[in-house]
N, C-alpha and C. Protein backbone atom coordinates (compact mmCIF):
# COMPACT_ATOMS: atom_id res chain seq x y z
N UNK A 1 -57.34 -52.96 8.76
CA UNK A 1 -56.43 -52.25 9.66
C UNK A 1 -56.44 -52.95 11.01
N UNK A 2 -54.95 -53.16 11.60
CA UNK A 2 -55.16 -53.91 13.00
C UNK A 2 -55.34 -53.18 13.98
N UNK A 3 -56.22 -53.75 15.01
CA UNK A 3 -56.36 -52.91 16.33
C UNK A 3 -55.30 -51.95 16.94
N UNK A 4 -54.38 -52.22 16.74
CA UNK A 4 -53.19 -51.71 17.75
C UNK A 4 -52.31 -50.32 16.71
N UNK A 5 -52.83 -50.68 15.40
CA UNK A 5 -52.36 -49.44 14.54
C UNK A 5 -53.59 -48.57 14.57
N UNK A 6 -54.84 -48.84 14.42
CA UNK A 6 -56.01 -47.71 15.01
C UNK A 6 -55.89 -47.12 15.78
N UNK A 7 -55.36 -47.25 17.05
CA UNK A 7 -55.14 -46.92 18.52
C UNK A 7 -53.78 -45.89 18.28
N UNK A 8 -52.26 -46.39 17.49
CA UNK A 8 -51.15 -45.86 17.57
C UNK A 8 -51.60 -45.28 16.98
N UNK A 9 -51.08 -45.12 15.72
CA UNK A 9 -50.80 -44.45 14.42
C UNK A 9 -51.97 -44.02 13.61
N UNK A 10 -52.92 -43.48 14.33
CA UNK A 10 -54.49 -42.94 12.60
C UNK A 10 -54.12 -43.11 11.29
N UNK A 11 -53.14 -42.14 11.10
CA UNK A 11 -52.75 -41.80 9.86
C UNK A 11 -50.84 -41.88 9.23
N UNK A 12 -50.61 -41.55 8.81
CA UNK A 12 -48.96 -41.42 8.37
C UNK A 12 -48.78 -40.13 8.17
N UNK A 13 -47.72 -39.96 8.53
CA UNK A 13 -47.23 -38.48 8.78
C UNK A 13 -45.88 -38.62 7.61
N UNK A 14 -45.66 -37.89 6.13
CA UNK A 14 -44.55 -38.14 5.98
C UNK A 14 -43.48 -37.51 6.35
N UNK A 15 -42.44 -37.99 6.19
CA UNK A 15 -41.37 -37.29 6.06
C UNK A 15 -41.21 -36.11 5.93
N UNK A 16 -41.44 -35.56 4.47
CA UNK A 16 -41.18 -34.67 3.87
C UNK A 16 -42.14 -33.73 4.55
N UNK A 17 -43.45 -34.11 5.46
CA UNK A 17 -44.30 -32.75 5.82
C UNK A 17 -44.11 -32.44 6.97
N UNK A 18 -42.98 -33.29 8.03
CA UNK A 18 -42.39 -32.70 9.11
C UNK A 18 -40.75 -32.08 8.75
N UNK A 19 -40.33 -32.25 7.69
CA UNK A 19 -39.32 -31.71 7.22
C UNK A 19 -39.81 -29.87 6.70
N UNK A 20 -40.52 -29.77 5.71
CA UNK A 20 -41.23 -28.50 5.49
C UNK A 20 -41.56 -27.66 6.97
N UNK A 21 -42.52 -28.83 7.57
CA UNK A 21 -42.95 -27.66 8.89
C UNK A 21 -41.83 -27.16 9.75
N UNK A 22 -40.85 -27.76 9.52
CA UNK A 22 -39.59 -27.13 10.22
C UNK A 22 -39.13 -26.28 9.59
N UNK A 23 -38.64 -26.09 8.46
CA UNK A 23 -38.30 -25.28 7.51
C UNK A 23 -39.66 -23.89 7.56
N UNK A 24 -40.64 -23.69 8.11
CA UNK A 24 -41.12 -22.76 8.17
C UNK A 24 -41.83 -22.09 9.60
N UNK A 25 -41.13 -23.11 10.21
CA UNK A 25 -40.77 -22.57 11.91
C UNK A 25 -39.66 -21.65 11.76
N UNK A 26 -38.21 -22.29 11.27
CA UNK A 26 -36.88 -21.46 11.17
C UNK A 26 -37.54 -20.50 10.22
N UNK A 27 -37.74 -20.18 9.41
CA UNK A 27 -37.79 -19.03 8.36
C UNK A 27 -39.08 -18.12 8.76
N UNK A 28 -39.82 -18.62 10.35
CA UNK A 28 -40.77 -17.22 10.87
C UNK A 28 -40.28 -17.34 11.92
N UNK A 29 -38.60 -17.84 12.01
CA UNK A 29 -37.90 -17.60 13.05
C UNK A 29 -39.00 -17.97 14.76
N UNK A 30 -39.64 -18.94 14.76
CA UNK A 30 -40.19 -19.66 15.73
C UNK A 30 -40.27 -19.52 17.01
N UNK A 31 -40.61 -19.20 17.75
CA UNK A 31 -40.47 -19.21 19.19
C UNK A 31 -40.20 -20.44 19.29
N UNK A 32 -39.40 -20.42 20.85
CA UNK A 32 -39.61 -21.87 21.74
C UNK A 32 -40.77 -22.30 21.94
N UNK A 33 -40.82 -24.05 22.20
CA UNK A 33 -41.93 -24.36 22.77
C UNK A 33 -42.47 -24.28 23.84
N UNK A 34 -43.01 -25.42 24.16
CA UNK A 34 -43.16 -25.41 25.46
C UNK A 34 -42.54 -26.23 26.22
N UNK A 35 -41.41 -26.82 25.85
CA UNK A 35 -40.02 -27.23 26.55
C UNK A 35 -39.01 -26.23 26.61
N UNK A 36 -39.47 -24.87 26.21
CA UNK A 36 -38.65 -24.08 26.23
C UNK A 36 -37.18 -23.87 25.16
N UNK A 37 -37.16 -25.21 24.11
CA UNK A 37 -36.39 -25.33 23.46
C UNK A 37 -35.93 -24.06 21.89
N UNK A 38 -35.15 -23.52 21.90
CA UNK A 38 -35.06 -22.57 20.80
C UNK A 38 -34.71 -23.52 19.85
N UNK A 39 -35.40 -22.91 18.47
CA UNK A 39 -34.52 -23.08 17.04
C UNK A 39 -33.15 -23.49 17.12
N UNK A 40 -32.48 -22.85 17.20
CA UNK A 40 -30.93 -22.93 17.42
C UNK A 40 -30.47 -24.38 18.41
N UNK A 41 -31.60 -24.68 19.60
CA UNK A 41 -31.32 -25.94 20.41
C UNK A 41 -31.84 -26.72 19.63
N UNK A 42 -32.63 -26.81 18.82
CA UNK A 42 -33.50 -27.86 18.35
C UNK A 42 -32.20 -28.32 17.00
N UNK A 43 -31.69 -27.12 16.86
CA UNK A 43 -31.00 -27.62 15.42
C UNK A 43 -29.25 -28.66 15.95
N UNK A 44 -29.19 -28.13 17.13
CA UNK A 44 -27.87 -28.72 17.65
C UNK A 44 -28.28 -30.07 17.09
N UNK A 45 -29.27 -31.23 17.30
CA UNK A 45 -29.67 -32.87 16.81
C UNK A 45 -30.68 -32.55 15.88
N UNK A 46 -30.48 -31.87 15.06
CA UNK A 46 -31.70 -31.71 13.77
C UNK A 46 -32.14 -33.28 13.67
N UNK A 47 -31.25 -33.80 13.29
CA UNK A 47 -31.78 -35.06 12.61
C UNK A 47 -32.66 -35.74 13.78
N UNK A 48 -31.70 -36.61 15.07
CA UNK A 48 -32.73 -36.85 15.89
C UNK A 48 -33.96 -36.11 16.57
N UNK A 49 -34.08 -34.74 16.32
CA UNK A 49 -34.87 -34.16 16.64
C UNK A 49 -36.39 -34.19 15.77
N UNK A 50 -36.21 -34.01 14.35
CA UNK A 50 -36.95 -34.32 12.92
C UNK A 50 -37.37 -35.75 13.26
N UNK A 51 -36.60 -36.99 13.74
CA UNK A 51 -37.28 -38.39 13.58
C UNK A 51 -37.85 -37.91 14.60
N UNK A 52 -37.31 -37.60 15.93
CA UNK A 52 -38.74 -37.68 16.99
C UNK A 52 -39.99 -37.25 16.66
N UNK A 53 -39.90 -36.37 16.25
CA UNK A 53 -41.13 -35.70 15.75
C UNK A 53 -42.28 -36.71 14.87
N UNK A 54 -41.57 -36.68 13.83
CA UNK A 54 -41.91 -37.91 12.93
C UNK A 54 -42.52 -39.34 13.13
N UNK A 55 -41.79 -39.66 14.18
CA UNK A 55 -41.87 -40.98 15.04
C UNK A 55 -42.59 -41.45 16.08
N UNK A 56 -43.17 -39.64 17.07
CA UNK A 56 -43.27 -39.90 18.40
C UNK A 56 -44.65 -40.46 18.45
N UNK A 57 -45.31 -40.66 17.44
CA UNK A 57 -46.89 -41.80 18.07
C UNK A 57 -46.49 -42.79 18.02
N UNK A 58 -45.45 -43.21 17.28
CA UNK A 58 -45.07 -44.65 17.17
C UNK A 58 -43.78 -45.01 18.78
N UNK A 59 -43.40 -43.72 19.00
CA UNK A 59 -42.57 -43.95 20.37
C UNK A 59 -43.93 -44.27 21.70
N UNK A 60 -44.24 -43.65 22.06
CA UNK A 60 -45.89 -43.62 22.63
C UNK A 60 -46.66 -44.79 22.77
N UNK A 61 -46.87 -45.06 21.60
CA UNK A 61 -47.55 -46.40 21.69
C UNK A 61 -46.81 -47.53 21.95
N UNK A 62 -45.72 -47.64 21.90
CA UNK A 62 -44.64 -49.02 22.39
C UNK A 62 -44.45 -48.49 24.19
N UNK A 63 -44.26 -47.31 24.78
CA UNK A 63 -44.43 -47.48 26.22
C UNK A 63 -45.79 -47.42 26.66
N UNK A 64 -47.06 -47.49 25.52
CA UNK A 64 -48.26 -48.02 26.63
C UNK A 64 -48.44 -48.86 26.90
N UNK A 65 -47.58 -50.31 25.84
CA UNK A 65 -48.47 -51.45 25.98
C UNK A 65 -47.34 -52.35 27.08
């Protein structure tokens, strides 16, 4: 394993288990976070919203270095 993926990324997050955890945010009808964002805002960019999620250690680690 290379240095710089130890540091980013530990592990892999798939797809499909940030897809589910959304799907059972909406269906216990979720509070906002702590951006204050509702369900309903989050779903306006589902999709870009789902990759961020998905993505954001790998967003993170490209503005530390």
């Amino acid at each position: 394993m290379s240095e710089s993926r130890s540091q980013g990324k530990p592990f892999e997050i798939p797809k499909q288990m940030v897809w589910e955890a959304y799907q059972r945010v909406k269906a216990n009808k979720g509070a906002a976070g702590v951006d204050g964002q509702s369900v309903g805002q989050f779903e306006q960019d589902l999709k870009n919203n789902l990759y961020r999620l998905w993505n954001v250690r790998n967003v993170c680690r490209e503005g530390d270095g």
